[in-house]
N, C-alpha and C. Protein backbone atom coordinates (compact mmCIF):
# COMPACT_ATOMS: atom_id res chain seq x y z
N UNK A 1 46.00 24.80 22.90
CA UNK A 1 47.23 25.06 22.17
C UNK A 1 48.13 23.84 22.10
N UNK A 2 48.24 22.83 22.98
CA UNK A 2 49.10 21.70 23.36
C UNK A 2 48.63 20.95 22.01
N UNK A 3 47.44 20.56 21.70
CA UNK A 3 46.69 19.70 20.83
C UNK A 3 47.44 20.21 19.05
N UNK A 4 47.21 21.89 19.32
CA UNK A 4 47.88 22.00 17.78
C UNK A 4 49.29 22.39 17.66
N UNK A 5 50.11 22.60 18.93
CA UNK A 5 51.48 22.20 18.88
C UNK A 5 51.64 21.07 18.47
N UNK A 6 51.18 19.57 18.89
CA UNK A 6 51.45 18.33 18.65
C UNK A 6 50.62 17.82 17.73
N UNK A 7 49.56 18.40 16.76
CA UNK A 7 49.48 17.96 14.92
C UNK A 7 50.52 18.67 14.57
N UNK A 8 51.21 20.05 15.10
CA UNK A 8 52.15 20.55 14.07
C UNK A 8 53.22 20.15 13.78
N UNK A 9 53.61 19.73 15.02
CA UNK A 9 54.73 18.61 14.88
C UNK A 9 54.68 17.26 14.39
N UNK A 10 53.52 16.88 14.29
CA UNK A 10 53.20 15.47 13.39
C UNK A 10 53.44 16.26 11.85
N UNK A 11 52.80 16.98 12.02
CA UNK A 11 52.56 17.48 10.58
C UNK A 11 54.08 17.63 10.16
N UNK A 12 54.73 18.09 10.57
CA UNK A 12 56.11 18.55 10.37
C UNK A 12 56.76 17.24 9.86
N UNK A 13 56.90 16.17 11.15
CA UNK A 13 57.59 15.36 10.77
C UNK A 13 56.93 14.48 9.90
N UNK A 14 55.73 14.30 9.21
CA UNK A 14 55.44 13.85 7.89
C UNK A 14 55.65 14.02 6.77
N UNK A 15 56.09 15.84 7.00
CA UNK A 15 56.53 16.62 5.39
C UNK A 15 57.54 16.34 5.47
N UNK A 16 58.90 16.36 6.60
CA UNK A 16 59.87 15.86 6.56
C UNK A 16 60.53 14.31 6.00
N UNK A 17 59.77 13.44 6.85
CA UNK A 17 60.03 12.05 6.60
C UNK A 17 59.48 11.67 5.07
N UNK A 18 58.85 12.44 4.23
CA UNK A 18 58.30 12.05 2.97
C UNK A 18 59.06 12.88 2.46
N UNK A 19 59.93 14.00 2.57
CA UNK A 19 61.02 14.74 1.94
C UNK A 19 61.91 13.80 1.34
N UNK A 20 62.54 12.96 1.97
CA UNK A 20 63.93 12.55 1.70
C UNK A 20 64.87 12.34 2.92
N UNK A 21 64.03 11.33 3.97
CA UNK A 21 65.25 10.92 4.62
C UNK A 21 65.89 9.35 4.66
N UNK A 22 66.92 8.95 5.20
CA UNK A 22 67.06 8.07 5.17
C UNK A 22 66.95 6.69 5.88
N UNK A 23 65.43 6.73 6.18
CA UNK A 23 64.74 5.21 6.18
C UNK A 23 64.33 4.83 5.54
N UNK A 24 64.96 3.99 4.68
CA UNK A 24 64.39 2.82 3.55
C UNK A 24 62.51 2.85 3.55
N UNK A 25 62.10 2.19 4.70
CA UNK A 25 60.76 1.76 4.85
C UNK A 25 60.01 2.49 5.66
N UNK A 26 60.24 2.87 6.19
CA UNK A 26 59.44 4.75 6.53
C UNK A 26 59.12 5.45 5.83
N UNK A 27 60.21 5.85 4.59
CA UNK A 27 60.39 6.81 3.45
C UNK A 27 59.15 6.29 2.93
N UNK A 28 59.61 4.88 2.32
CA UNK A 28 58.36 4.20 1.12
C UNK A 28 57.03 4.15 1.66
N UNK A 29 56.63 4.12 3.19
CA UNK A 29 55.27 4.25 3.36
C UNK A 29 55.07 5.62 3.52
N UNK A 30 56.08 6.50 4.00
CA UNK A 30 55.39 7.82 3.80
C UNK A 30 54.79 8.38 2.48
N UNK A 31 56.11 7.86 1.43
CA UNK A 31 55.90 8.91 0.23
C UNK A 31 54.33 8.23 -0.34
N UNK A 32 54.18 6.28 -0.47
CA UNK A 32 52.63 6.34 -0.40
C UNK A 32 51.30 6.90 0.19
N UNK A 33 51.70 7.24 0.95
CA UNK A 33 51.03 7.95 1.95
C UNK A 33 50.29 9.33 1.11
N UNK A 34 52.16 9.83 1.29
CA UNK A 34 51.65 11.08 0.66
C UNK A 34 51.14 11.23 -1.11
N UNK A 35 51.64 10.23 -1.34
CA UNK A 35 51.40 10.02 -2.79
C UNK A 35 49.53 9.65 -3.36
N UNK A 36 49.22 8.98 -2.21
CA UNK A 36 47.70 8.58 -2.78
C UNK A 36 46.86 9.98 -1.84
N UNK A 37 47.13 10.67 -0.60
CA UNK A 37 46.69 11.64 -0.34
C UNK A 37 46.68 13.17 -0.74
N UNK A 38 48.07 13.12 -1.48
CA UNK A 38 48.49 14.88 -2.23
C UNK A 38 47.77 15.08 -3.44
N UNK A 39 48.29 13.60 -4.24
CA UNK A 39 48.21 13.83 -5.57
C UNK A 39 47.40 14.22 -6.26
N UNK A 40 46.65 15.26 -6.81
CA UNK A 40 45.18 15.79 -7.08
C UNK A 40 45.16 14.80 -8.22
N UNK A 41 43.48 14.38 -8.36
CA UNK A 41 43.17 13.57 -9.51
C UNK A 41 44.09 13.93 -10.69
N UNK A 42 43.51 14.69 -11.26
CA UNK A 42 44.18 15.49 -12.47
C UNK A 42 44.81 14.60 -12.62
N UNK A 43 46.25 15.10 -11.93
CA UNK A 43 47.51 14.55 -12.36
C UNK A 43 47.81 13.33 -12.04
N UNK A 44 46.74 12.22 -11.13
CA UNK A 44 46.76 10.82 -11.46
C UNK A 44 46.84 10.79 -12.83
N UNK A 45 45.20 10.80 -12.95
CA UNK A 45 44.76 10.91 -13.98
C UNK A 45 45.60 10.92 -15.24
N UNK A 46 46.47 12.14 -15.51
CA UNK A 46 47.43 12.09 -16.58
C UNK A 46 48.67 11.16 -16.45
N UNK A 47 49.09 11.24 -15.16
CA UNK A 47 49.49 9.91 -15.18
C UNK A 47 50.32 9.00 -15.19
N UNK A 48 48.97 8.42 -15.27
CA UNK A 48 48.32 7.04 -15.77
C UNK A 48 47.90 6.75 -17.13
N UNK A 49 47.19 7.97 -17.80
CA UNK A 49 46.76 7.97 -18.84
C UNK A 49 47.92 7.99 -20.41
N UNK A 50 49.27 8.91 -20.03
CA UNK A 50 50.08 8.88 -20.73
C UNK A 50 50.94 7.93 -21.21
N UNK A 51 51.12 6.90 -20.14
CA UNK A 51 51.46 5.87 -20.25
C UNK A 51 50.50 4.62 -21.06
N UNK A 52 49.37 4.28 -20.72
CA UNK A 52 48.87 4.07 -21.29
C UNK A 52 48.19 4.32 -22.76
N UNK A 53 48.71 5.37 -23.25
CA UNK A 53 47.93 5.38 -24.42
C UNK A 53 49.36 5.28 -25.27
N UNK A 54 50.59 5.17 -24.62
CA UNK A 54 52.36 5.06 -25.16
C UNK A 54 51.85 3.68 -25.36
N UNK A 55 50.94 2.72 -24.71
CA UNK A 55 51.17 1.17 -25.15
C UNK A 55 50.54 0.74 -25.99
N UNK A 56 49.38 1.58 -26.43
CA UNK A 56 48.47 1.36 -27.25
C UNK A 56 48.85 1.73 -28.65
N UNK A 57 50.00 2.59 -28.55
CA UNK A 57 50.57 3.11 -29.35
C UNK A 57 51.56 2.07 -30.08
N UNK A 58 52.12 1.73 -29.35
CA UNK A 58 53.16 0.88 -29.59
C UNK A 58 52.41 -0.44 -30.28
N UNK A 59 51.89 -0.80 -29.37
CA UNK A 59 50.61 -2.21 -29.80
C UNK A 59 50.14 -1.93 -31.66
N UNK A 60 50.05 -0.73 -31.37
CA UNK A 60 49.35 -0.15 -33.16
C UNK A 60 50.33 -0.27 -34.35
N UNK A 61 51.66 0.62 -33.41
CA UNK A 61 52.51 0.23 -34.51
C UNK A 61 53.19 -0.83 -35.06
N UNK A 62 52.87 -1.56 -34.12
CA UNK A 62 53.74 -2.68 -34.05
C UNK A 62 52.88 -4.07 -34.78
N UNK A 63 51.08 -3.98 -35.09
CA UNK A 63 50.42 -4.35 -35.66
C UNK A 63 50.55 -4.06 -37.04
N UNK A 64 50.68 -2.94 -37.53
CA UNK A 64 50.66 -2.11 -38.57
C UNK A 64 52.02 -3.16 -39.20
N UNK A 65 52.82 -2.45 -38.63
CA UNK A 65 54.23 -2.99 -39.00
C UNK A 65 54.23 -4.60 -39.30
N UNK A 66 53.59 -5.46 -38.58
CA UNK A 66 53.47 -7.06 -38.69
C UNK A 66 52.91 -6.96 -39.99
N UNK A 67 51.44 -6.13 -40.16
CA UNK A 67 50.58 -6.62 -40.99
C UNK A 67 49.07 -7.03 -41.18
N UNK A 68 48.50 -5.85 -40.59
CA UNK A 68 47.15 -6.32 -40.33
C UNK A 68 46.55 -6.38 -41.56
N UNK A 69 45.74 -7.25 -41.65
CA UNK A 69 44.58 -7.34 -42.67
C UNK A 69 43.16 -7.20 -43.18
N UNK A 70 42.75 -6.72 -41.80
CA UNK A 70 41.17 -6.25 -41.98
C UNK A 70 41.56 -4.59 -42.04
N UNK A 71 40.61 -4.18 -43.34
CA UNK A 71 40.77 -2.62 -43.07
C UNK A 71 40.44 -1.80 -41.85
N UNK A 72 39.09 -2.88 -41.23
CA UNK A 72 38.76 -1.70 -40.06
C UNK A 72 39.60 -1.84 -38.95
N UNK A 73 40.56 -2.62 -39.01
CA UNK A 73 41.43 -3.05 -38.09
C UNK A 73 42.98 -2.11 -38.25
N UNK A 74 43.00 -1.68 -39.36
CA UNK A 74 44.00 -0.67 -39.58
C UNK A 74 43.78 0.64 -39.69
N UNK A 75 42.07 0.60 -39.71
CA UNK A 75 41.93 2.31 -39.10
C UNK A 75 42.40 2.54 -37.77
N UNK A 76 41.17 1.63 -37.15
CA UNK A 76 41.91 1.56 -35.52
C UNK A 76 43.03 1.59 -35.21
N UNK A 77 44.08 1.19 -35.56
CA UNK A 77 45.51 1.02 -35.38
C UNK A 77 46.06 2.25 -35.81
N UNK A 78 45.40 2.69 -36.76
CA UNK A 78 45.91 4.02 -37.15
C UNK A 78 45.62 5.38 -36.53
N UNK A 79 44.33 5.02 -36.07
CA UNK A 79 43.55 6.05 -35.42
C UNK A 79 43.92 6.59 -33.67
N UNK A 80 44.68 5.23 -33.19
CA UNK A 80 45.13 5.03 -32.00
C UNK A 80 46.35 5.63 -32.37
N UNK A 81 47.60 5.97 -33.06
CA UNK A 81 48.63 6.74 -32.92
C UNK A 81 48.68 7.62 -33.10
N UNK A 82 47.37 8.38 -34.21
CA UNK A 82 46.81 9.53 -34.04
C UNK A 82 46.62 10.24 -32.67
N UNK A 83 45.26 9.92 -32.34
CA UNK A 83 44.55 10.54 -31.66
C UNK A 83 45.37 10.16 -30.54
N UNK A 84 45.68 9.28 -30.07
CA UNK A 84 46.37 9.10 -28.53
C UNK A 84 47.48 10.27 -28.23
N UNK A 85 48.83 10.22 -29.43
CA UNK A 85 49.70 11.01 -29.36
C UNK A 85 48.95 11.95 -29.26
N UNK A 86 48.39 12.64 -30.19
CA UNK A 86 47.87 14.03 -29.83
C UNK A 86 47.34 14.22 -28.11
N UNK A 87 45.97 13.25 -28.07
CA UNK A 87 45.99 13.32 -26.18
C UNK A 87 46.93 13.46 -25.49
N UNK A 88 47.79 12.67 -25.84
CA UNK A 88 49.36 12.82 -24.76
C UNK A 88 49.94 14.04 -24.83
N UNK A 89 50.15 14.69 -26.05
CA UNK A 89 50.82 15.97 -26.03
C UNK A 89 49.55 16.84 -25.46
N UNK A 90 48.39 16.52 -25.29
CA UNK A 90 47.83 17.76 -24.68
C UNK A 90 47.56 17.75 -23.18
N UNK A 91 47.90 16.17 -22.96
CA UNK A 91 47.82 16.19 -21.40
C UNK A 91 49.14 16.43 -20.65
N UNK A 92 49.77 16.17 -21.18
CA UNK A 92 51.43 16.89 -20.97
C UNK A 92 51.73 18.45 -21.07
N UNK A 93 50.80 19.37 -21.57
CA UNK A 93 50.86 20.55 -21.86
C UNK A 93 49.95 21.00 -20.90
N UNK A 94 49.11 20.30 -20.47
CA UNK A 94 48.01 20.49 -19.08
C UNK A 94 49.23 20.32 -17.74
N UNK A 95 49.56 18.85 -17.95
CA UNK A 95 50.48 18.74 -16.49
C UNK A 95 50.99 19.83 -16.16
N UNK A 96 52.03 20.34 -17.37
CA UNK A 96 53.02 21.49 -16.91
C UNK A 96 52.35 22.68 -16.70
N UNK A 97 51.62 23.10 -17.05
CA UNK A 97 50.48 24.59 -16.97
C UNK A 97 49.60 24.06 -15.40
N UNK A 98 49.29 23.10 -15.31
CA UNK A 98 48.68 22.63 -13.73
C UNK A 98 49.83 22.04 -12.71
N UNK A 99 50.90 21.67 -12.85
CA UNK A 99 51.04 21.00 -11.96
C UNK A 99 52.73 21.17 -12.59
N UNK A 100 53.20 22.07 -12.90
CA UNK A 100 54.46 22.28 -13.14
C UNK A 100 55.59 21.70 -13.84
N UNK A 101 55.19 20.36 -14.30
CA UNK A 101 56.11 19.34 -14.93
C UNK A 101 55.40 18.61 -16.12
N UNK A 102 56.33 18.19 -17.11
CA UNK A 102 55.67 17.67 -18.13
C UNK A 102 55.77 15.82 -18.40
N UNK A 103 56.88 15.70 -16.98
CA UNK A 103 57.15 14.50 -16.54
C UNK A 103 56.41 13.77 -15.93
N UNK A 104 55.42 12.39 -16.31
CA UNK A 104 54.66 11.72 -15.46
C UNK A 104 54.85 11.19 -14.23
N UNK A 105 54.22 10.84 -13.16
CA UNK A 105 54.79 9.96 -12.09
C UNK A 105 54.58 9.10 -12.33
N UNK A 106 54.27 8.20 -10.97
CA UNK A 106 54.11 6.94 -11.02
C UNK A 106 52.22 6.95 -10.94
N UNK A 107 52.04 5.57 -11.57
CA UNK A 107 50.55 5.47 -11.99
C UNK A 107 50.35 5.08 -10.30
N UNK A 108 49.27 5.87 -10.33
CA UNK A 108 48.51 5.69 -8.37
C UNK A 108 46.97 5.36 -8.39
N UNK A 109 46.95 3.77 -8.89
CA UNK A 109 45.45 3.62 -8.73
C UNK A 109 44.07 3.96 -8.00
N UNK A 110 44.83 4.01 -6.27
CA UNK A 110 44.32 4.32 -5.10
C UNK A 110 43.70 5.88 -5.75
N UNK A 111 44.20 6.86 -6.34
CA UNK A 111 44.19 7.76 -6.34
C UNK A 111 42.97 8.39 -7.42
N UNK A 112 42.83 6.89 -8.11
CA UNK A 112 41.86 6.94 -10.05
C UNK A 112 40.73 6.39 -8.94
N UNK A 113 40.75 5.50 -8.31
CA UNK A 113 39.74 5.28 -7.87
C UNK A 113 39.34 3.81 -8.55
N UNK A 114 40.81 3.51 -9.25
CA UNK A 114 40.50 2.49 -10.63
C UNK A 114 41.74 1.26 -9.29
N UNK A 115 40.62 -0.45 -10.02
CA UNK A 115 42.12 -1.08 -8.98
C UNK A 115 42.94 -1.47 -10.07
N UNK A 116 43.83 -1.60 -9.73
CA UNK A 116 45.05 -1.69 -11.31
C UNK A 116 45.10 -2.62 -12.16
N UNK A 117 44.36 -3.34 -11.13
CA UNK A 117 43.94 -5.09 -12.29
C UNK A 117 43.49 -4.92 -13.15
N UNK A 118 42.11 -2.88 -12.91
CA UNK A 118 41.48 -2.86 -13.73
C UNK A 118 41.47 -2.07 -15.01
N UNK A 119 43.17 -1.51 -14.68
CA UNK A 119 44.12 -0.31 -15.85
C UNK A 119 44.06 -1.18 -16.61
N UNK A 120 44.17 -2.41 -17.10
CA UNK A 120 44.68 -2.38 -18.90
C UNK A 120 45.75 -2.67 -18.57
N UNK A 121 47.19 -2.36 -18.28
CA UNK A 121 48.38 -2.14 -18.90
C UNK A 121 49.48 -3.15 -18.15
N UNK A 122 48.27 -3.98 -18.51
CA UNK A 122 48.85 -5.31 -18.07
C UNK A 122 48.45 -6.54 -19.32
N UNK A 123 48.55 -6.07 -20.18
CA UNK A 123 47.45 -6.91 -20.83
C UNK A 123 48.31 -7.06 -22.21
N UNK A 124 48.98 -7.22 -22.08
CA UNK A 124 50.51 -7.98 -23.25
C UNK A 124 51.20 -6.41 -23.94
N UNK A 125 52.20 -6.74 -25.10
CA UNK A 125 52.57 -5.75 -25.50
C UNK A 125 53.23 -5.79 -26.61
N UNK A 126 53.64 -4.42 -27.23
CA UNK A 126 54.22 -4.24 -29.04
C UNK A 126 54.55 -6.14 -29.56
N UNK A 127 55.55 -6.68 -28.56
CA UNK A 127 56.17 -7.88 -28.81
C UNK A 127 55.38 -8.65 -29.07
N UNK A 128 54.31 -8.81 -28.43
CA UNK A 128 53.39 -9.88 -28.35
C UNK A 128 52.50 -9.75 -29.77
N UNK A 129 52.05 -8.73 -29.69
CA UNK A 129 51.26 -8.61 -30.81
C UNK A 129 52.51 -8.88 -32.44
N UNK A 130 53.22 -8.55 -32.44
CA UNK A 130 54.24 -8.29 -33.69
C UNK A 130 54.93 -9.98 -33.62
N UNK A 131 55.09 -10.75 -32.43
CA UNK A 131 55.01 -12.60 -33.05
C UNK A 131 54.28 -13.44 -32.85
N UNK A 132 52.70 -12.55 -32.87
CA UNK A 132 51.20 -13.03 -33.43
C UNK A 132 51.10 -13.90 -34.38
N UNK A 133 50.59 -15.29 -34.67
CA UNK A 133 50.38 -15.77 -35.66
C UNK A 133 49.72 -15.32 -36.76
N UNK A 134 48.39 -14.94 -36.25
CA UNK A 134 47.37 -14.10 -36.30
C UNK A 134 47.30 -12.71 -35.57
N UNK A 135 47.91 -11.62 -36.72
CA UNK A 135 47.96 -10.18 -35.87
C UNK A 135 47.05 -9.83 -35.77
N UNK A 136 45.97 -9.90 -36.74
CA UNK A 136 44.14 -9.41 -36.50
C UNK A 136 43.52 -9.44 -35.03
N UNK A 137 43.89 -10.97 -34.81
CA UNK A 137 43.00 -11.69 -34.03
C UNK A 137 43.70 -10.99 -32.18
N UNK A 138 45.34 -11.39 -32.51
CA UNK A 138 45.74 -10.70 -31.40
C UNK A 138 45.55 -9.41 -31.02
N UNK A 139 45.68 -8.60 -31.91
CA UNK A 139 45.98 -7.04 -31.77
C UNK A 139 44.51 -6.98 -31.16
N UNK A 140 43.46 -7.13 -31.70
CA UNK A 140 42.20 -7.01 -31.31
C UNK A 140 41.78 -7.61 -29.76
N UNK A 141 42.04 -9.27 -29.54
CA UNK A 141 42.45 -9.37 -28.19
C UNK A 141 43.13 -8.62 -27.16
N UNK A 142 44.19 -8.39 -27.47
CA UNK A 142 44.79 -7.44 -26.92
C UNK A 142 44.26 -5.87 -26.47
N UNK A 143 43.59 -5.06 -27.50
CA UNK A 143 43.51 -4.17 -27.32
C UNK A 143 42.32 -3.74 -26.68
N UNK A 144 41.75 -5.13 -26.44
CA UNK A 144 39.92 -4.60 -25.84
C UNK A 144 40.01 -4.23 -24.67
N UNK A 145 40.65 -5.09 -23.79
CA UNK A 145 40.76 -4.87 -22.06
C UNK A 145 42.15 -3.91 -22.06
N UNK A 146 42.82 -3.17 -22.79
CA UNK A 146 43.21 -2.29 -22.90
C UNK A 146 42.70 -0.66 -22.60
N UNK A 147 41.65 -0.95 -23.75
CA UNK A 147 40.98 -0.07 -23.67
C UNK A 147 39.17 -0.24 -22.70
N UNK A 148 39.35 -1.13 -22.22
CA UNK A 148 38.58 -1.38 -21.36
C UNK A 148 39.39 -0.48 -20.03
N UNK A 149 40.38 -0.66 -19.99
CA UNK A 149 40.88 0.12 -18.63
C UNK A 149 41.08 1.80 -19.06
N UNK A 150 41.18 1.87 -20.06
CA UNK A 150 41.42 3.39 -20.04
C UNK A 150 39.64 3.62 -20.11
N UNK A 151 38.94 3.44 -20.31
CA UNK A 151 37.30 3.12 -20.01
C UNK A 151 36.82 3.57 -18.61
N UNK A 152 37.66 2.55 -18.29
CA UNK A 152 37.09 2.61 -16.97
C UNK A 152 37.93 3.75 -15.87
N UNK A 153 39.26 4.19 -16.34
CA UNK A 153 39.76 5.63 -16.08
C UNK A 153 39.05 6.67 -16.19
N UNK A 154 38.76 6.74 -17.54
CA UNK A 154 37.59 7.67 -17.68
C UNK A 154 36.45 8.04 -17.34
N UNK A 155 35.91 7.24 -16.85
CA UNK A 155 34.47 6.90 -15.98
C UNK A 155 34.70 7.78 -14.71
N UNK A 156 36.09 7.44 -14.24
CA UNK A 156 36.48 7.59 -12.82
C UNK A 156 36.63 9.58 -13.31
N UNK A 157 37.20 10.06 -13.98
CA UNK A 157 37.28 11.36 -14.93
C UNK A 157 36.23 12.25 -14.70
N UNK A 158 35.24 11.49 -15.40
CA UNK A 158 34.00 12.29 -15.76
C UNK A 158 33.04 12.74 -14.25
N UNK A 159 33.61 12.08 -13.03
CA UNK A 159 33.21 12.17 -11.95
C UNK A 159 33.43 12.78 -10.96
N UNK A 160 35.19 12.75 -11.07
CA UNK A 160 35.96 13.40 -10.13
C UNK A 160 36.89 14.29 -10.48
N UNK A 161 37.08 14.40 -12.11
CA UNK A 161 38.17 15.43 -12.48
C UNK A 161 38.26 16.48 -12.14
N UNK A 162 38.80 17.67 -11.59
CA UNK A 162 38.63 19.14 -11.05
C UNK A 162 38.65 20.02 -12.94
N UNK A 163 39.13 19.63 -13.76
CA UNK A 163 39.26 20.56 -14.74
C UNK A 163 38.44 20.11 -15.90
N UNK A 164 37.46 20.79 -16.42
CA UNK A 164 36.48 20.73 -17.77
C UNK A 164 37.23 19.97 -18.41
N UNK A 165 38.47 20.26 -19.46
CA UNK A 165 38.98 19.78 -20.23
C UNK A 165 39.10 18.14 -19.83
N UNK A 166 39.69 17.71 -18.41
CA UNK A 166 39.53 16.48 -18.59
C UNK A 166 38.46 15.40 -18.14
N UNK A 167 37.75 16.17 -18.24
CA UNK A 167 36.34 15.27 -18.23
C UNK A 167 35.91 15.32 -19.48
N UNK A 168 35.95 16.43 -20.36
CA UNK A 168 35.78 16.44 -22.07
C UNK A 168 36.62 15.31 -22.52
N UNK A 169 38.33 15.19 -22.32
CA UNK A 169 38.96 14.23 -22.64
C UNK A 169 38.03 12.68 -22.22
N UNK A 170 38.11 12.75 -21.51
CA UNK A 170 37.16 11.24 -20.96
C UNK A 170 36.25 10.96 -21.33
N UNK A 171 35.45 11.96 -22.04
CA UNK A 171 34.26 11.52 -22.61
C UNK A 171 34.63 11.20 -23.96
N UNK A 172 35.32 12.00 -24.62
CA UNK A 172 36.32 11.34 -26.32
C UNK A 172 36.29 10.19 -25.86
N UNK A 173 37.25 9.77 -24.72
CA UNK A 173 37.98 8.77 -24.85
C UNK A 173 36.99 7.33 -24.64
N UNK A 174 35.60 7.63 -24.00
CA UNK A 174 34.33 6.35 -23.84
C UNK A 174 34.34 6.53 -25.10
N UNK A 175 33.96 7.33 -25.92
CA UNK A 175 32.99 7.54 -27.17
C UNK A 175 33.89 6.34 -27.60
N UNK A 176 35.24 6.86 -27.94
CA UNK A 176 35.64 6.11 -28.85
C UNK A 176 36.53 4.99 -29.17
N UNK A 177 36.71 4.49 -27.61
CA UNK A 177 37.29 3.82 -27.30
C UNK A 177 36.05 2.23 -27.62
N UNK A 178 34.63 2.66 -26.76
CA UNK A 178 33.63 1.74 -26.89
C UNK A 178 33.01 1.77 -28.00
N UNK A 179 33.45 2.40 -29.40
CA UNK A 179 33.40 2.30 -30.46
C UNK A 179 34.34 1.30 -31.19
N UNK A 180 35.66 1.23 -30.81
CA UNK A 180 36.69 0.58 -31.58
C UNK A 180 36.41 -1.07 -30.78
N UNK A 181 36.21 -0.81 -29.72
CA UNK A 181 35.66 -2.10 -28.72
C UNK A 181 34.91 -3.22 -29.59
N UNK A 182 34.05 -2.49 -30.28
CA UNK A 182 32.76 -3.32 -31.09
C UNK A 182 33.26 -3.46 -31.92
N UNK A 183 34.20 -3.00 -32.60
CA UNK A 183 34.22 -3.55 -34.12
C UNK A 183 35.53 -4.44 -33.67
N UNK A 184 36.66 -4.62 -32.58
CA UNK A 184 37.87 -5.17 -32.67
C UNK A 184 36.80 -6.56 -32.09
N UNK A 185 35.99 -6.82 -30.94
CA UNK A 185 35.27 -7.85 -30.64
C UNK A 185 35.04 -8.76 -31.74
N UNK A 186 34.67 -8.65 -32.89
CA UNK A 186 34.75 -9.78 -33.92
C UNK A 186 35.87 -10.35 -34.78
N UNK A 187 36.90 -9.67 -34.43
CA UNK A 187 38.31 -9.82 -34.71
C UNK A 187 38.63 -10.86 -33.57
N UNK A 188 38.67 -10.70 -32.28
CA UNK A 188 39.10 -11.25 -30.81
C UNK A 188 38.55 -12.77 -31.09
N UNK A 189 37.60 -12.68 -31.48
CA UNK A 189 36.36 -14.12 -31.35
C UNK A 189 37.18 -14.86 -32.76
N UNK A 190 37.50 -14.13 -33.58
CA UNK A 190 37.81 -14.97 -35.14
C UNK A 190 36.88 -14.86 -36.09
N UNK A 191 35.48 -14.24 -35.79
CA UNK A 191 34.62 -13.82 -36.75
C UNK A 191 34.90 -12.94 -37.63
N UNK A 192 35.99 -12.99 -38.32
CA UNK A 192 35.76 -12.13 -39.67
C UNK A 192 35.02 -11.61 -40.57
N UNK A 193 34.38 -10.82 -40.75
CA UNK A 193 33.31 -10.52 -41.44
C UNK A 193 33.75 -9.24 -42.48
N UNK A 194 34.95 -9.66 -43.21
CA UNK A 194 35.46 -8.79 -44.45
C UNK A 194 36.06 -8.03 -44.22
């Protein structure tokens, strides 16, 4: 009995000290703590993912808006504020039906299983692409290791997700992400080919 009196009281004062008290640096390693141990994939998963597909978004419009010039380069761009928004509103309609809120947290790599170097969403943004010399060439640069990280989110998805739907999402999101991959790759390089 001594042994689970004293986890209960660990236990206690962990839910406590990750509640909201006031040690600066206690607090912040607890709530990591609790943050890469609570957080069910899923709702890594979303995210991380919501955010990310807001930049891709932005990146699109903000191409569009400059001026892209290859057509298949403005499907993509087009196809990405499509289909992403829609993902987002349906993974936001998942959060709150799973996990009570329609508000993202903070992205928890530890938690994707992904290291954050290898998210993407580090990899420039709307600005960058929109005082592009060349918006083709950037937007396409830009958007590969973009979507190379939501790639490789997905991977992590199709493995460990607890809910059908988002392992279905993850598999959209290889299909067609490593679809737009191949055709933006000859854009990235400068090979134009019409």
């Amino acid at each position: 009995m001594s042994k689970l009196a004293v986890l209960l009281a660990i236990l206690a004062f962990v839910v406590v000290g990750c509640g909201g008290g006031d040690e600066g640096a206690e607090q912040a390693t607890g709530q990591e703590t609790t943050a890469t141990g609570q957080v069910p994939f899923d709702q890594a998963f979303i995210d991380a993912m919501v955010p990310h597909h807001r930049e891709a978004i932005e990146m699109a419009r903000a191409a569009n808006s400059r001026g892209l010039t290859q057509p298949d380069l403005q499907k993509i761009a087009n196809d990405i504020i499509a289909s992403q928004q829609r993902a987002i509103d349906q993974m936001l309609d998942w959060r709150e039906q799973w996990f009570g809120s329609r508000t993202p947290g903070p992205v928890l790599p530890d938690v994707l299983g992904v290291p954050e170097s290898e998210l993407g969403m580090e990899h420039g943004n709307a600005d960058e692409v929109a005082g592009a010399v060349d918006v083709d060439q950037k937007f396409a640069e830009m958007m590969i290791p973009h979507h190379d990280g939501a790639i490789a989110m997905a991977e992590a998805a199709k493995e460990r997700a607890q809910h059908e739907e988002v392992k279905d999402l993850a598999e959209a999101i290889i299909e067609a992400q490593e679809r737009e991959i191949g055709i933006m790759e000859e854009h990235a390089s400068g090979e134009h080919h019409g």
